[in-house]
Protein backbone atom coordinates (compact mmCIF):
# COMPACT_ATOMS: atom_id res chain seq x y z
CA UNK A 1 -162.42 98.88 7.84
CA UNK A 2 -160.57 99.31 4.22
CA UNK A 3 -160.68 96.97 1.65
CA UNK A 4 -157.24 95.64 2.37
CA UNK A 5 -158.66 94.82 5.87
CA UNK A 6 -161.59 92.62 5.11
CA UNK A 7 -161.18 89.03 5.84
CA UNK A 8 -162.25 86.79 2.59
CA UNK A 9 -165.72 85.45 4.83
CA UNK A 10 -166.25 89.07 5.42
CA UNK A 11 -166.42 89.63 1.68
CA UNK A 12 -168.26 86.71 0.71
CA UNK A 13 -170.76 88.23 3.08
CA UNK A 14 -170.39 91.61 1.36
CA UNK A 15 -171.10 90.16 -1.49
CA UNK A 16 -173.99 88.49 -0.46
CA UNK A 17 -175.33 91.28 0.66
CA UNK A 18 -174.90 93.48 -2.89
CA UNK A 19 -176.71 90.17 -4.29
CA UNK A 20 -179.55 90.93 -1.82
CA UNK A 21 -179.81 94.45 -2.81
CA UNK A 22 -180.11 93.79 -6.62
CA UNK A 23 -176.45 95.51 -6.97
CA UNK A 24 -174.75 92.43 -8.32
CA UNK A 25 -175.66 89.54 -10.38
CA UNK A 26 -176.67 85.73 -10.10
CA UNK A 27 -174.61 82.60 -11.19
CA UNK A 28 -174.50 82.45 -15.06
CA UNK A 29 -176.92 79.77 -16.24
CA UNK A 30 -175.21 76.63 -17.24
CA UNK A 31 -176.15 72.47 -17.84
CA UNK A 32 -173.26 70.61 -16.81
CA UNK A 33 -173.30 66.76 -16.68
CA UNK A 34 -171.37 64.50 -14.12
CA UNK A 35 -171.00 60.49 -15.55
CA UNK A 36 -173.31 58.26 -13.45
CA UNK A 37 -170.02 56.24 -13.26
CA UNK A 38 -168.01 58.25 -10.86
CA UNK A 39 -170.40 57.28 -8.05
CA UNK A 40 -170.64 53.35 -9.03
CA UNK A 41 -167.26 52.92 -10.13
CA UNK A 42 -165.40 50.23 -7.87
CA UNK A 43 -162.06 50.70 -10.28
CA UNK A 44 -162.75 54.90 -9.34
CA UNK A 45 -163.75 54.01 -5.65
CA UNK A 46 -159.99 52.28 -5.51
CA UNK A 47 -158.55 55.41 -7.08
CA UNK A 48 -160.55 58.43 -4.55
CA UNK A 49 -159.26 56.11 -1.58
CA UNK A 50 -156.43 55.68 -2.58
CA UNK A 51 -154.90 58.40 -3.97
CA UNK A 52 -156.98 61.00 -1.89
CA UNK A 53 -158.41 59.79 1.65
CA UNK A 54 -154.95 57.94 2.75
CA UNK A 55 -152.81 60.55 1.48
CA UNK A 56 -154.51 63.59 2.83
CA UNK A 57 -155.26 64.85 6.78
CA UNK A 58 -157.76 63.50 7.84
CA UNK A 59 -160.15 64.98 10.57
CA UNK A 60 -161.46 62.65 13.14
CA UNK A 61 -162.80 64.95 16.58
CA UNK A 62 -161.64 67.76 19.01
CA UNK A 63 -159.20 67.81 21.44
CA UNK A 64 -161.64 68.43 24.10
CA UNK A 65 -163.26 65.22 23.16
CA UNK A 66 -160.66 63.44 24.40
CA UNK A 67 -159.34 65.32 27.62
CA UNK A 68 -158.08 63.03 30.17
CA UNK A 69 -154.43 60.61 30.39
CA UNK A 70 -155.84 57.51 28.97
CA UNK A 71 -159.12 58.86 26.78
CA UNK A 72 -159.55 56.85 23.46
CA UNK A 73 -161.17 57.05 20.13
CA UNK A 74 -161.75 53.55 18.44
CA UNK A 75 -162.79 53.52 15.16
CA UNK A 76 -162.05 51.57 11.61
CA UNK A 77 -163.41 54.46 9.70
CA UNK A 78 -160.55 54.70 7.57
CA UNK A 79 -160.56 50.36 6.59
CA UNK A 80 -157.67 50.64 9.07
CA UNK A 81 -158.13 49.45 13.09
CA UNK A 82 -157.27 53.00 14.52
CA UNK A 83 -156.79 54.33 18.17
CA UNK A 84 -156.43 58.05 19.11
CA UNK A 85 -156.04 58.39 22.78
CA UNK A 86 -154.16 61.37 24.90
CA UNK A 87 -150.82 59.70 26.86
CA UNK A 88 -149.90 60.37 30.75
CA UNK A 89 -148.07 63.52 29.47
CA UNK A 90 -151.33 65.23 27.61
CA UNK A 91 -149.76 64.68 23.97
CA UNK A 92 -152.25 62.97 21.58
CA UNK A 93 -151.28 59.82 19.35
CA UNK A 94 -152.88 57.90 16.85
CA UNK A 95 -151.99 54.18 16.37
CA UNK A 96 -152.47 50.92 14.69
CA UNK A 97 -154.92 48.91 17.00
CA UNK A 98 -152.48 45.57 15.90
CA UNK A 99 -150.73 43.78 18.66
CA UNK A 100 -146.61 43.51 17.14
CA UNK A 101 -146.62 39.81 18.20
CA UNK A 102 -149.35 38.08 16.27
CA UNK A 103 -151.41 41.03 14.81
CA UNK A 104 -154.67 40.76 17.13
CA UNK A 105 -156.80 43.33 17.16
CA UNK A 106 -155.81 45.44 21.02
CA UNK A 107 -159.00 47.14 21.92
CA UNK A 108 -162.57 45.56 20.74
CA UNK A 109 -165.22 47.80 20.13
CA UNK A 110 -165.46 51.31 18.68
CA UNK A 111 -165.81 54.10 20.33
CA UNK A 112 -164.78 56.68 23.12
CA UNK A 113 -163.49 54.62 26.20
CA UNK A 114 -160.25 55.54 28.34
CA UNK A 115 -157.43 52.94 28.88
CA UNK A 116 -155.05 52.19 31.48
CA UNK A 117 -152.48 50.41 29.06
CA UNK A 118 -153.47 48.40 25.89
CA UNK A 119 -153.37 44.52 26.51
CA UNK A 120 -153.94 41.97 23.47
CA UNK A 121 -156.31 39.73 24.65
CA UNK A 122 -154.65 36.89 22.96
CA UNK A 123 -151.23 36.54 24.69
CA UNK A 124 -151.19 39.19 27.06
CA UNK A 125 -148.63 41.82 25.23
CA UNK A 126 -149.26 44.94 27.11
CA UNK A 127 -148.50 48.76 25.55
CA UNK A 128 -148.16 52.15 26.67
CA UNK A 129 -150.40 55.22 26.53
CA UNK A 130 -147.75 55.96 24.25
CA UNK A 131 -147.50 52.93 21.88
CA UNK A 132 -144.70 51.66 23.59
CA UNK A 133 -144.07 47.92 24.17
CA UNK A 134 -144.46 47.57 28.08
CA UNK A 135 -144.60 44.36 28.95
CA UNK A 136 -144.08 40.20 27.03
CA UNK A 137 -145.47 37.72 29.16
CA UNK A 138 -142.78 34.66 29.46
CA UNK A 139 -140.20 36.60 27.17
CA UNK A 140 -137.23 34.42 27.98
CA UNK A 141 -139.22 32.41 25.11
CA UNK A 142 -138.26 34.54 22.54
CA UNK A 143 -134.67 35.39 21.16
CA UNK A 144 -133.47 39.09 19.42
CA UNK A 145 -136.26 41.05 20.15
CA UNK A 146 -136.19 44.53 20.08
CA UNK A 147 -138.59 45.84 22.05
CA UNK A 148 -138.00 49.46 21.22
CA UNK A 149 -138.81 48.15 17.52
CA UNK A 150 -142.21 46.64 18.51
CA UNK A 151 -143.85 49.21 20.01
CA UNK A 152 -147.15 50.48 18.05
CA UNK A 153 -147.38 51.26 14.61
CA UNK A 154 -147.65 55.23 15.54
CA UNK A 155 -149.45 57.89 12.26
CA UNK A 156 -148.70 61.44 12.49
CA UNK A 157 -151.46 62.89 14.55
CA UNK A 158 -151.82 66.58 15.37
CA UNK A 159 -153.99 69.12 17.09
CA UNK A 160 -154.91 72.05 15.36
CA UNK A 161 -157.48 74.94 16.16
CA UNK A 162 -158.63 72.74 18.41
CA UNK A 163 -159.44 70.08 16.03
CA UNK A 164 -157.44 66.28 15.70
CA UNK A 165 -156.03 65.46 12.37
CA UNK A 166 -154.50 62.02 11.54
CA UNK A 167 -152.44 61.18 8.18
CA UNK A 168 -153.58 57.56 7.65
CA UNK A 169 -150.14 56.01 5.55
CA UNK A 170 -148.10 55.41 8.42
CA UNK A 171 -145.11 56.48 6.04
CA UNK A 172 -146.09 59.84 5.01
CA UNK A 173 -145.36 63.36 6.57
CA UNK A 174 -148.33 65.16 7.40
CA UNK A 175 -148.29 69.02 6.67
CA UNK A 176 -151.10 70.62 7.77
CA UNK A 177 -149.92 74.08 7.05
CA UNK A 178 -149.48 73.12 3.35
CA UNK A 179 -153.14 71.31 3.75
CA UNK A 180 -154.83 74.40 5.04
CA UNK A 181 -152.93 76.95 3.05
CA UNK A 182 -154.06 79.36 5.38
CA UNK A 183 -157.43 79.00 6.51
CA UNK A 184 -156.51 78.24 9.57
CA UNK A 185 -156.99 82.43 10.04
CA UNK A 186 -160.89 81.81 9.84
CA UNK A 187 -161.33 78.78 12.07
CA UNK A 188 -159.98 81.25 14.39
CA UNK A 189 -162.10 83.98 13.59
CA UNK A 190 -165.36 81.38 14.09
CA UNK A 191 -163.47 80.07 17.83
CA UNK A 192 -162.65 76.74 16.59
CA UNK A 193 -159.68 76.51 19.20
CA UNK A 194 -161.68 77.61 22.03
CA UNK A 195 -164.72 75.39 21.13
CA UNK A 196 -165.89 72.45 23.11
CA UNK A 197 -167.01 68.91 22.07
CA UNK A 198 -170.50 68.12 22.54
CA UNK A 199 -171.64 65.11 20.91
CA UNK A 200 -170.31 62.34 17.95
CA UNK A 201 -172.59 60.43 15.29
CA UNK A 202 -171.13 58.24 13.76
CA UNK A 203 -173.65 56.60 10.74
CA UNK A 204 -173.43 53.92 8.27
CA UNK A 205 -174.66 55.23 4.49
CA UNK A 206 -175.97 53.63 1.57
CA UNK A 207 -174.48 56.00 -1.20
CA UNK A 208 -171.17 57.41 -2.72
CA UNK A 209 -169.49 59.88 -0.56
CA UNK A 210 -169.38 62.74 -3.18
CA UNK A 211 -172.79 62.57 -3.25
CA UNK A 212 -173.27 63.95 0.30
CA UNK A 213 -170.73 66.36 -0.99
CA UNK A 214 -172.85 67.36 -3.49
CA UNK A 215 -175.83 68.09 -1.00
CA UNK A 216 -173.87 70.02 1.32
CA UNK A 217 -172.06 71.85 -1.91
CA UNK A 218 -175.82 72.88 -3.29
CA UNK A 219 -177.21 76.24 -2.00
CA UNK A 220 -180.37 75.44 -4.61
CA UNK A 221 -182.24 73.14 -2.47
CA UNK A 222 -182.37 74.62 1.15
CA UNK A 223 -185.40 76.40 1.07
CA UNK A 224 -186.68 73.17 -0.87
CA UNK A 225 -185.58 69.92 0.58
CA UNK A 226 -185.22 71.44 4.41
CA UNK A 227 -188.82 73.29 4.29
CA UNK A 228 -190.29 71.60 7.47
CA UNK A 229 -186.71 72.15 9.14
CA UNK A 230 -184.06 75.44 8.70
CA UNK A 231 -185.27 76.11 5.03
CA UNK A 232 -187.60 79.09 6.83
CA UNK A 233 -184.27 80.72 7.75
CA UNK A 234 -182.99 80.96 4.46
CA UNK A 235 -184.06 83.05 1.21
CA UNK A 236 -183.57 81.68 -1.83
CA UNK A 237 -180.43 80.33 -3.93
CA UNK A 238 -178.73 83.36 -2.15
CA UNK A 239 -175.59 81.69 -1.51
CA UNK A 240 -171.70 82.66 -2.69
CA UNK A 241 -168.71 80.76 -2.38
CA UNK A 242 -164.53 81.38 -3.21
CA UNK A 243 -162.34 78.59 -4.15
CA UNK A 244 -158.92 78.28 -1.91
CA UNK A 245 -156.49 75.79 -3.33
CA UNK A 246 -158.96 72.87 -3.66
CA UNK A 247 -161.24 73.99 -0.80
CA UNK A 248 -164.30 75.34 -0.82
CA UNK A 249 -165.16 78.09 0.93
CA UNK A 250 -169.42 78.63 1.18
CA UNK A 251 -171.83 80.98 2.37
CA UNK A 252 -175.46 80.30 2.50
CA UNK A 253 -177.44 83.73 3.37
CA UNK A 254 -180.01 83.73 6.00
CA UNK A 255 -182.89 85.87 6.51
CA UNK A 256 -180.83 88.73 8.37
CA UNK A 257 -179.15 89.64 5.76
CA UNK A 258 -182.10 91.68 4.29
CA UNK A 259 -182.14 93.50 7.91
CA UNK A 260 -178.64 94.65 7.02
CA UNK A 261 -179.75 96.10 4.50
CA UNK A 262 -181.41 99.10 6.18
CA UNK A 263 -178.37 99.93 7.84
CA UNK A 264 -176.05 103.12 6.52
CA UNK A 265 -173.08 101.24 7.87
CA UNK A 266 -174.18 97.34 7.97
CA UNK A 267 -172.04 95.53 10.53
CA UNK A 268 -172.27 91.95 9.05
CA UNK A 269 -171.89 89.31 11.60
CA UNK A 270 -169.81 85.77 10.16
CA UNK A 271 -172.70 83.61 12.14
CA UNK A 272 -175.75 86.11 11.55
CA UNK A 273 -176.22 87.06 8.25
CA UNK A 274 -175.03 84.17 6.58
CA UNK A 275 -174.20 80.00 7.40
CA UNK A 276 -170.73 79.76 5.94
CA UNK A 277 -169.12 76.16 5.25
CA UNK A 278 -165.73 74.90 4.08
CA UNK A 279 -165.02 71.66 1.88
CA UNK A 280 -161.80 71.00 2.86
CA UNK A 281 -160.87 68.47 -0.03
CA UNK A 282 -161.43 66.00 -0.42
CA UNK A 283 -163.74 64.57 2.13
CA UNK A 284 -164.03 66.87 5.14
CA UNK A 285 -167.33 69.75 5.62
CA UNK A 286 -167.05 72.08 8.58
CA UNK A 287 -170.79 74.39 8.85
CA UNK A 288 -170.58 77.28 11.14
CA UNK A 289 -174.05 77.51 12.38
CA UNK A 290 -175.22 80.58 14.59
CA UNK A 291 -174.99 78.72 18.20
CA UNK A 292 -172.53 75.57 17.35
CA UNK A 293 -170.09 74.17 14.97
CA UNK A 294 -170.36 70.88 13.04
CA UNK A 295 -167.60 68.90 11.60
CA UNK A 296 -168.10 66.34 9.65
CA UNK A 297 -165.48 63.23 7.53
CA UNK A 298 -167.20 60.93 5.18
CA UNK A 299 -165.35 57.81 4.90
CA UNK A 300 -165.98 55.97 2.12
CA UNK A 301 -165.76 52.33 2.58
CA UNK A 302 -166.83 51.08 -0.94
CA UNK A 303 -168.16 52.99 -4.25
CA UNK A 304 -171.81 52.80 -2.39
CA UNK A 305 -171.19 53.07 1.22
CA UNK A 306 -170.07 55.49 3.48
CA UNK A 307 -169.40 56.55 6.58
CA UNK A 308 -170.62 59.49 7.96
CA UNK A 309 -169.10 61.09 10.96
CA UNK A 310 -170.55 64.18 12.60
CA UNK A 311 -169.08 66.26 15.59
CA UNK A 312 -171.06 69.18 17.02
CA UNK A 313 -168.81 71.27 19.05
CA UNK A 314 -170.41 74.16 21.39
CA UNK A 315 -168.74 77.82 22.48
CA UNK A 316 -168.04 76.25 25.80
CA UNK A 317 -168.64 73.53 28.15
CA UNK A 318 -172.84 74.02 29.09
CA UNK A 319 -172.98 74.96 32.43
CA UNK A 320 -176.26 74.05 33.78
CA UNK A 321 -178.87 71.36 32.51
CA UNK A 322 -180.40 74.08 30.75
CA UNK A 323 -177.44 74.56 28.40
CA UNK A 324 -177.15 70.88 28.26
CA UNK A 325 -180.47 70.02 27.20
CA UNK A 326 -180.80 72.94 24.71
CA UNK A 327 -177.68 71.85 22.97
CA UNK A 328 -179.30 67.91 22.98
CA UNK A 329 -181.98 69.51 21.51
CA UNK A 330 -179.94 71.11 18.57
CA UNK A 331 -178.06 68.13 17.91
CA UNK A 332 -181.01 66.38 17.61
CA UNK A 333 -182.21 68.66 15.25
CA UNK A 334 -179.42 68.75 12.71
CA UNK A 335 -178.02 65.13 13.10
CA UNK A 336 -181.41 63.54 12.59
CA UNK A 337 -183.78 66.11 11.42
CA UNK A 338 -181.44 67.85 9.01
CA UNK A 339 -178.54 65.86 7.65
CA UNK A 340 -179.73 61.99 7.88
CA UNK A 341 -183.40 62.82 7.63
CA UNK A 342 -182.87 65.43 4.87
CA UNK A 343 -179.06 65.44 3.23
CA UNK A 344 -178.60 61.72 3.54
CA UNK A 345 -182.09 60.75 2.67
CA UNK A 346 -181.47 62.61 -0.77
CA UNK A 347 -178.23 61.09 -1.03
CA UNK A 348 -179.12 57.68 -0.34
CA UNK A 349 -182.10 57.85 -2.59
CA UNK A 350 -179.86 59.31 -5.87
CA UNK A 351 -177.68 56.04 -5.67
CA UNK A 352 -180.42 53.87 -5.44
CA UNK A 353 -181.53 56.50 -8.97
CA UNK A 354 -177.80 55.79 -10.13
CA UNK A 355 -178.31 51.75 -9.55
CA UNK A 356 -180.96 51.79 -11.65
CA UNK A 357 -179.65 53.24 -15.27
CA UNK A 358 -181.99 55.79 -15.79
CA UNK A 359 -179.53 58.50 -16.45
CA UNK A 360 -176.57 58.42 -17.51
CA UNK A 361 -175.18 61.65 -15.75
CA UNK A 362 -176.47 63.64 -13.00
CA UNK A 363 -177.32 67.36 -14.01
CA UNK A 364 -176.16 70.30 -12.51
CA UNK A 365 -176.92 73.84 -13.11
CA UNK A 366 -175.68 77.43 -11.93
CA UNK A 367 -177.00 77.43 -8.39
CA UNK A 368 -174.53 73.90 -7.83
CA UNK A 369 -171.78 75.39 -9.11
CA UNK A 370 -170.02 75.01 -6.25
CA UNK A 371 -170.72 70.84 -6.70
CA UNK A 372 -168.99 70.92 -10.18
CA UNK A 373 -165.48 72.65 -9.16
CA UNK A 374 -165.45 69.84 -6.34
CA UNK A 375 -165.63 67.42 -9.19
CA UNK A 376 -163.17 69.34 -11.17
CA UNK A 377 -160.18 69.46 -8.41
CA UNK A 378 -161.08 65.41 -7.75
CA UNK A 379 -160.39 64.96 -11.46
CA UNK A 380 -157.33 67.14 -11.10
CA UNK A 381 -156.13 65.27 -8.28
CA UNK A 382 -156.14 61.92 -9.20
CA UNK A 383 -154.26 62.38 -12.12
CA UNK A 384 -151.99 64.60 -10.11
């Protein structure tokens, strides 16, 4: 394969892999501060929501989560009353969970559920699978209503690589090929389209969301905070990452990559030698682990809470209770054992730290370098 050939993950794993011969060298030491304030903020809370989580795509699930005419996603994630649900034809929208008449709330409680129509519980209004105003109980009552002008307040929704994307002003074009700028070409490579959903956490937090950023932006504490968990899989601080646009693009070396080493002509697999992760800015982390795939939002809902939102999506559908329960299993192991027990635990604990004015900044060196360009393009963009 020349040069020109080589797709950018297969050269972050190249890379990787001079780093674990001695051939090339480690991050440049640095001390770099971040304020305490941009995680306690409420004025800079405002601003990051604002500016950045309502005006960007925003990734809420897989298309195989929701397969069937009628299949819903509830969820307020966003401060907004949200439904995403697949119509009688098979096309996906996302609407305002608002009735048009007097603004009650259509379906109750959050989660996955599947719908025949949506009916407001307060006067009976009744609504399409596709946001469409259906049906107004006793509507000689009313006078000069248009009822193709009352039919759900409809965002731009949109299935790509397999994976749903919402924009969450009702006002604004979404352009996810602008959004990506590209990288579409390695969710393909990892089978994102072909994936299936598995499972959906959805978990309340106790800290600023760029701080769970931070964790999942820090190659210097895997081998340390996970130890008990996937820290064994990992050498140390071997990690390299490539900037696209404002994205991240990550790759954490595991022990295999050493085995590659013995090889004349190394074939370096994306999932093998290395667990590669993209920060798609702002608030979005997709991990490429070696059997499954986790995607994961963080909404924030104030300057110390957050909601987490993790989707594990598998090759294909299991096909026997063996699959199934080995796949529980791993989900089991990340969700709780890794990321809330581990990631969020650290996270929740450092703004409790921030709460209580002992420093003034937090302190990051070369081995989170990847945490302080996330901090740089969120600067950059809100004074875009």
């Amino acid at each position: 394969m020349t040069a020109s050939h080589i797709s950018p993950p297969q050269q972050l794993l190249r890379q990787l892999l001079r780093r674990a011969a001695g051939d090339a060298p480690a991050p440049t030491p640095c001390s770099i501060r971040v304020p305490a304030s941009v995680y306690t903020d409420r004025q800079r809370f405002e601003q990051e929501r604002n500016q950045l989580i309502l005006q960007t795509p925003q990734l809420i699930g897989h298309s195989t989560q929701l397969p069937e005419p009628g299949d819903a996603l509830v969820y307020d994630w966003l401060g907004l009353p949200l439904v995403t649900l697949r119509d009688k034809q098979g096309e996906l929208g996302t609407f305002m969970n608002v009735c048009r008449h007097r603004g009650m709330r259509l379906l109750q409680e959050e989660g996955q559920t599947n719908v025949r129509s949506l009916v407001c519980p307060y006067h009976q209004w009744t609504y399409g699978l596709d946001g469409s105003l259906r049906n107004i109980p006793r509507a000689e009552s009313f006078v000069g209503l248009d009822t193709a002008e009352l039919g759900l307040v409809q965002l731009p929704t949109e299935v790509r690589h397999g994976m749903i994307w919402i924009q969450a002003t009702p006002d604004r074009d979404m352009d996810l090929d602008e959004y990506l700028a590209g990288l579409g070409a390695d969710f393909d490579r990892f089978g994102t389209g072909s994936a299936h959903f598995s499972q959906q956490s959805i978990k309340p937090l106790t800290c600023n969301w760029k701080l769970v950023q931070d964790a999942f932006l820090d190659g210097y504490h895997v081998v340390r905070l996970h130890k008990n968990t996937v820290g064994p899989f990992f050498p140390d601080a071997l990690a390299e990452s490539d900037i696209h646009g404002r994205h991240i693009r990550s790759a954490v070396a595991r022990n295999e990559i050493f085995e590659a080493l013995e090889d004349t002509e190394p074939q370096l697999d994306l999932r093998k030698h290395a667990t590669f992760s993209y920060t798609l800015f702002p608030n979005v982390v997709i991990i490429f682990h070696p059997e499954y795939t986790s995607l994961i939002s963080l909404f924030p809902t104030s300057a110390d809470n957050t909601i987490f939102v993790h989707t594990m999506l598998t090759p294909k559908a299991p096909e026997s209770d063996k699959e199934r329960d080995h796949f529980a299993r791993s989900f089991e192991l990340i969700d709780r054992g890794v990321f809330e027990a581990e990631d969020i635990f650290v996270s929740e604990g450092t703004q409790k730290g921030l709460r209580s004015g002992a420093n003034e900044g937090l302190l990051f060196g070369a081995l989170e370098e990847p945490a302080l360009r996330f901090h740089q393009f969120i600067n950059e963009a809100l004074q875009d």
